[in-house]
Protein backbone atom coordinates (compact mmCIF):
# COMPACT_ATOMS: atom_id res chain seq x y z
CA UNK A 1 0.00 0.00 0.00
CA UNK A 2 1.01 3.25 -0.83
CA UNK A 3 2.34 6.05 1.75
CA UNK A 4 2.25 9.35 1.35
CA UNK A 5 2.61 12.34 3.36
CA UNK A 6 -0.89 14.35 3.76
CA UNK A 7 -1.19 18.02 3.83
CA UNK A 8 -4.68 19.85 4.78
CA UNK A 9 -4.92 23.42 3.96
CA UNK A 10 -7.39 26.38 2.66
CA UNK A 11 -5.32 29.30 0.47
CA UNK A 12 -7.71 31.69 3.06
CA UNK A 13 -6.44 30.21 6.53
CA UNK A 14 -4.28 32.56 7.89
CA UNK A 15 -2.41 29.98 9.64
CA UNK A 16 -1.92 28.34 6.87
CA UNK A 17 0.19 31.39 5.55
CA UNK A 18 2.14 31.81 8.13
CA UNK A 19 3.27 28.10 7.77
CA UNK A 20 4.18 28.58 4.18
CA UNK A 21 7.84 29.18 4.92
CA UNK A 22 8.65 26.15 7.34
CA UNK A 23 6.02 23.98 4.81
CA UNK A 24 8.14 24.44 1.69
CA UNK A 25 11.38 23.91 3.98
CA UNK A 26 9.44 20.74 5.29
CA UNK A 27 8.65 19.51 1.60
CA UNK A 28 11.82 20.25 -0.34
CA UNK A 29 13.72 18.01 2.30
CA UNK A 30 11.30 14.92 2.49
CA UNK A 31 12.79 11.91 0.81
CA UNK A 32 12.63 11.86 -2.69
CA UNK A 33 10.58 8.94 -2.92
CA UNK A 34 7.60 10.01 -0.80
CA UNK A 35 4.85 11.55 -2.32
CA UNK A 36 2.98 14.43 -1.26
CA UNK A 37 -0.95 14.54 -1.24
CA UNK A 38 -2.91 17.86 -1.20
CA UNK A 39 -5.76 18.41 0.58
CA UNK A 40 -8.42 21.41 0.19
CA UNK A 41 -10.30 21.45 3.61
CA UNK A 42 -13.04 24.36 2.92
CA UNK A 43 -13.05 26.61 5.94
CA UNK A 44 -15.69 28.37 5.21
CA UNK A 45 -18.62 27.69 2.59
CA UNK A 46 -19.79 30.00 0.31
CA UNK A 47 -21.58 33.05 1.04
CA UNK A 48 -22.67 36.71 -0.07
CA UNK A 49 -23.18 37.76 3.17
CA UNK A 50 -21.36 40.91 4.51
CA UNK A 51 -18.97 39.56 7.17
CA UNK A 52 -20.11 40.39 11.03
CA UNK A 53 -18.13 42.68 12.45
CA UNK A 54 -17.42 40.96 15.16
CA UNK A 55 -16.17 38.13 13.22
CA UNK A 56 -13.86 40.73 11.06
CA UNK A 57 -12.48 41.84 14.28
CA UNK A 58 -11.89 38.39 15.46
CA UNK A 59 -9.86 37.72 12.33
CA UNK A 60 -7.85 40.91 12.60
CA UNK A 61 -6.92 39.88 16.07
CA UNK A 62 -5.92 36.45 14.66
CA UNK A 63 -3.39 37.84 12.11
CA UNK A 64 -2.11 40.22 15.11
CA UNK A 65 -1.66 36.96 17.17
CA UNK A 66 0.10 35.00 14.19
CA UNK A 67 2.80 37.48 13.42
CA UNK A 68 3.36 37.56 17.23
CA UNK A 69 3.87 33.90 17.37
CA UNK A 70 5.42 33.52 13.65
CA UNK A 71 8.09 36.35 12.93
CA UNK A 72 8.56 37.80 10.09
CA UNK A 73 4.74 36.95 8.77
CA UNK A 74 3.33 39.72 6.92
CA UNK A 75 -0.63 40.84 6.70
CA UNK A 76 -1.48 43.85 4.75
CA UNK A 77 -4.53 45.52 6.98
CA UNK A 78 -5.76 47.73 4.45
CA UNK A 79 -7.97 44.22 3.36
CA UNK A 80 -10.31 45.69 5.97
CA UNK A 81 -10.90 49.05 4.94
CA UNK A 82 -10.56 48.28 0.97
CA UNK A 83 -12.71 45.76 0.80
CA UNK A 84 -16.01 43.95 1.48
CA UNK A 85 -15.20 40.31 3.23
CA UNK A 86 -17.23 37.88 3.16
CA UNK A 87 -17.00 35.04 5.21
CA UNK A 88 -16.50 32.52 2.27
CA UNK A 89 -13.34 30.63 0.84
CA UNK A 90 -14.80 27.86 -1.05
CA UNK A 91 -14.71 30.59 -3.88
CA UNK A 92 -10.66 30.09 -3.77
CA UNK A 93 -10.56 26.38 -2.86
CA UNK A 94 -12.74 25.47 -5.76
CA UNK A 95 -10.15 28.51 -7.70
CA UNK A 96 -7.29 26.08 -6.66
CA UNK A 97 -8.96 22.58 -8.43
CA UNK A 98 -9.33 24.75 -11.18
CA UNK A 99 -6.35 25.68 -12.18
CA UNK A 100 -4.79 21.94 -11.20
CA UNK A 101 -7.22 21.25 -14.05
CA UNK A 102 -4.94 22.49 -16.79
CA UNK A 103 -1.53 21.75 -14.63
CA UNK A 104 -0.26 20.40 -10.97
CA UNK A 105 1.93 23.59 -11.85
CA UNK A 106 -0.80 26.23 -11.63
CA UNK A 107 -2.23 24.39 -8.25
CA UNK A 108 0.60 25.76 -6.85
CA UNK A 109 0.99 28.97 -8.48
CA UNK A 110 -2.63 29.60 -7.81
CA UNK A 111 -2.18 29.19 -3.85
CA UNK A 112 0.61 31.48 -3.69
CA UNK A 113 -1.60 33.71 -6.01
CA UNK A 114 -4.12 33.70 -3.65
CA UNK A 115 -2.01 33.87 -0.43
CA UNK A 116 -0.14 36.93 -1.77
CA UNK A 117 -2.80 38.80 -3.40
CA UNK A 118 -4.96 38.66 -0.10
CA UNK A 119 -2.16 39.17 2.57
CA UNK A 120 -0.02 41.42 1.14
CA UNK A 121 -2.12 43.29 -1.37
CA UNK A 122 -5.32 43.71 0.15
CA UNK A 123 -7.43 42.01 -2.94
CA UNK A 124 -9.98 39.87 -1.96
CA UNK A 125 -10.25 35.74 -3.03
CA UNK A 126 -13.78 35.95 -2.20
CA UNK A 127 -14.37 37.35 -5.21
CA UNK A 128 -14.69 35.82 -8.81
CA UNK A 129 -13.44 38.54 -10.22
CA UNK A 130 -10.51 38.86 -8.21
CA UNK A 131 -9.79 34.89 -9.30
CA UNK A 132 -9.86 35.29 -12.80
CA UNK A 133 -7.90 38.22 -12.46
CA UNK A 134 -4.99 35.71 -10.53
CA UNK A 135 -5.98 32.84 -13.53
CA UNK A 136 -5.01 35.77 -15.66
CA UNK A 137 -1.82 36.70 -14.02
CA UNK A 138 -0.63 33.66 -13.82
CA UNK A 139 -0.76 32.30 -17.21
CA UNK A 140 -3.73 30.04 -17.32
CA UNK A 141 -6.45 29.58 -20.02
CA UNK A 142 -8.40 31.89 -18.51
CA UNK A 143 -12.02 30.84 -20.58
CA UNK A 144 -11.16 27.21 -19.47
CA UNK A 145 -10.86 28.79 -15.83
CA UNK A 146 -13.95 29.82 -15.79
CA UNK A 147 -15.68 27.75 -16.94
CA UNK A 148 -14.52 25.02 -14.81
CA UNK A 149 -14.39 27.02 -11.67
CA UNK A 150 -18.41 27.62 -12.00
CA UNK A 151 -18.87 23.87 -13.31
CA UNK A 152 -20.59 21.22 -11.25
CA UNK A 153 -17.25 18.56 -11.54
CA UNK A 154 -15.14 20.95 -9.31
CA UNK A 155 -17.80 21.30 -6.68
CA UNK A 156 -18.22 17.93 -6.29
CA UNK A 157 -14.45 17.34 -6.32
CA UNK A 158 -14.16 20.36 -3.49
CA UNK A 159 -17.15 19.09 -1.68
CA UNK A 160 -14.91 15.43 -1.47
CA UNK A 161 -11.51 16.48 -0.39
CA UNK A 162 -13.35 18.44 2.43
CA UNK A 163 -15.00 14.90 3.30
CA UNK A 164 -11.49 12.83 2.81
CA UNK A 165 -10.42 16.03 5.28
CA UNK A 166 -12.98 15.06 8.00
CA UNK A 167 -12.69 11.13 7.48
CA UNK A 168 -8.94 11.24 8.39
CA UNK A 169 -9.67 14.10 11.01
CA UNK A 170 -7.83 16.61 9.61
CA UNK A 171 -10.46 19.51 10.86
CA UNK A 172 -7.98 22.33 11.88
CA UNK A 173 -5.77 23.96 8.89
CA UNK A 174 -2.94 23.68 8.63
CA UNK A 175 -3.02 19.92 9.01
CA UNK A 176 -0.01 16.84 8.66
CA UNK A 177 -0.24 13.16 8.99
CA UNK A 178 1.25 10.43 7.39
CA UNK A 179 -0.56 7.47 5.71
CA UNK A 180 1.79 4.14 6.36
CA UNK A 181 0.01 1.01 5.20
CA UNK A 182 -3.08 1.97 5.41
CA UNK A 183 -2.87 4.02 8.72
CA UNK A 184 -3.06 8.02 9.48
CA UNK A 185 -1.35 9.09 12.35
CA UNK A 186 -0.74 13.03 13.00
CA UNK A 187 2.14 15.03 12.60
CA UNK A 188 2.35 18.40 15.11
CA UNK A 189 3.12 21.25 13.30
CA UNK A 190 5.57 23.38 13.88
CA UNK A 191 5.18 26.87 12.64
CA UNK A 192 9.04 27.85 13.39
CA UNK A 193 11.16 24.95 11.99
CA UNK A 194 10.63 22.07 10.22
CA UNK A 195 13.16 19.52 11.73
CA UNK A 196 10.43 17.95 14.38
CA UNK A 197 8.26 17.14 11.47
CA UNK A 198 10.76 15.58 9.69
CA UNK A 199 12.20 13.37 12.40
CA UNK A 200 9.28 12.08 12.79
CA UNK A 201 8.07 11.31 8.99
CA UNK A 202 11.24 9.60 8.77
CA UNK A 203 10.74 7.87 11.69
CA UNK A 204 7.44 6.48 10.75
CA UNK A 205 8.94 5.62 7.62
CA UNK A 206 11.67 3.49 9.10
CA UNK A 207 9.28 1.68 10.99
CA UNK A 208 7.91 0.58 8.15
C-alpha cells in the first residue's frame, strides 16, 4: 500500500500562511521517494453575506496573534478598509482545483496567487473577479478557468476532499499526517522549523 505524506490546507487560513515558509522547507527536504498529497479542507462555505463585524475583528486579532507567534509573517490591513469580506473561501478552494485542471503547476501557483494577493495586497479571493484576475496573471487559459471554476465537476471534487479532510480528522488547517500502510497518524506542526516534522516522517517511515 502506498504512503504518502498528507497536507490539509485552505489558500484563506491565515495559519496556513504563516506556515508557508517552514512547509516548503518541510517539503523540499522529504525523501525523494515520498509523495505528497494535497488536501483542500473548505473553511468556510460560500456566502454573499457581509462579514459580522465581530467576526472581522476576530480575524484581525488572529493575524495580530500570528505574526506575534510567527516572525517575520506579513498581513497587509488595508484588506479591511478596501474591501467587502465575506465570510467565504470555497470561492478560492474550488479557484485552486481549477487551475490543477490544466496543470499540478498552476495548483501551486494559484495558492501562492491567492495567499499573496490577499495578505499582502489587500485584494480579496472571495471574489470571482478577483480569481480570474490571478488565472489571468498567472498564465492560465483563462475561458477554461472559468468555466470550470463555475462547473458542477469541481464542486463535487471540493465538496470530497473536504470529506477525505474530515474522514482522516484533519479539521484544523494547517493539518499533517502520514498514511503508512493503510494508517493516518498526525504530525504536530511546527510553525518555526521544520526539523520535528521531519524526524518524525522519517521515523514512521523506518518503521515501516
Amino acid at each position: 500500500m502506498e504512503n504518502y505524506l498528507i497536507y490539509s490546507h485552505d489558500p484563506m487560513c491565515s495559519w496556513c500562511w504563516g506556515f508557508e515558509p517552514v512547509r516548503k522547507a518541510l517539503f523540499g527536504a522529504l525523501p525523494s521517494n515520498l509523495d505528497v498529497k494535497i488536501l483542500l479542507g473548505g473553511l468556510a462555505p460560500d456566502s454573499d453575506q457581509p462579514m459580522a463585524e465581530p467576526m472581522q475583528l476576530m480575524l484581525q486579532q488572529t493575524w495580530r496573534k500570528i505574526q506575534e507567534a510567527i516572525p517575520d509573517t506579513e498581513f497587509n490591513f488595508e484588506f479591511w478598509k478596501l474591501c467587502q469580506p465575506r465570510r467565504s473561501t470555497y470561492p478560492s478552494n474550488r479557484a485552486v482545483i481549477a487551475a490543477r485542471k490544466q496543470g499540478k503547476i498552476f495548483e501551486e501557483l494559484m495558492i501562492v496567487r491567492i495567499q499573496q494577493g490577499y495578505y499582502l495586497e489587500a485584494k480579496n479571493p472571495s471574489d470571482k473577479n478577483t480569481l480570474i484576475e490571478f488565472a489571468r496573471e498567472i498564465e492560465l487559459d483563462v475561458n477554461k478557468f472559468e468555466v470550470d471554476l463555475d462547473s458542477q465537476e469541481v464542486q463535487n471534487e471540493l465538496i470530497n476532499e473536504i470529506r477525505l479532510c474530515r474522514e482522516l480528522g484533519l479539521n484544523s488547517f494547517p493539518s499533517l499526517a502520514m498514511q503508512i500502510n493503510g494508517a493516518i497518524t498526525p504530525i504536530a506542526i511546527d510553525y518555526l522549523n521544520e526539523t520535528n516534522m521531519l524526524k518524525k516522517v522519517e521515523k514512521l517511515l523506518k518503521k515501516n
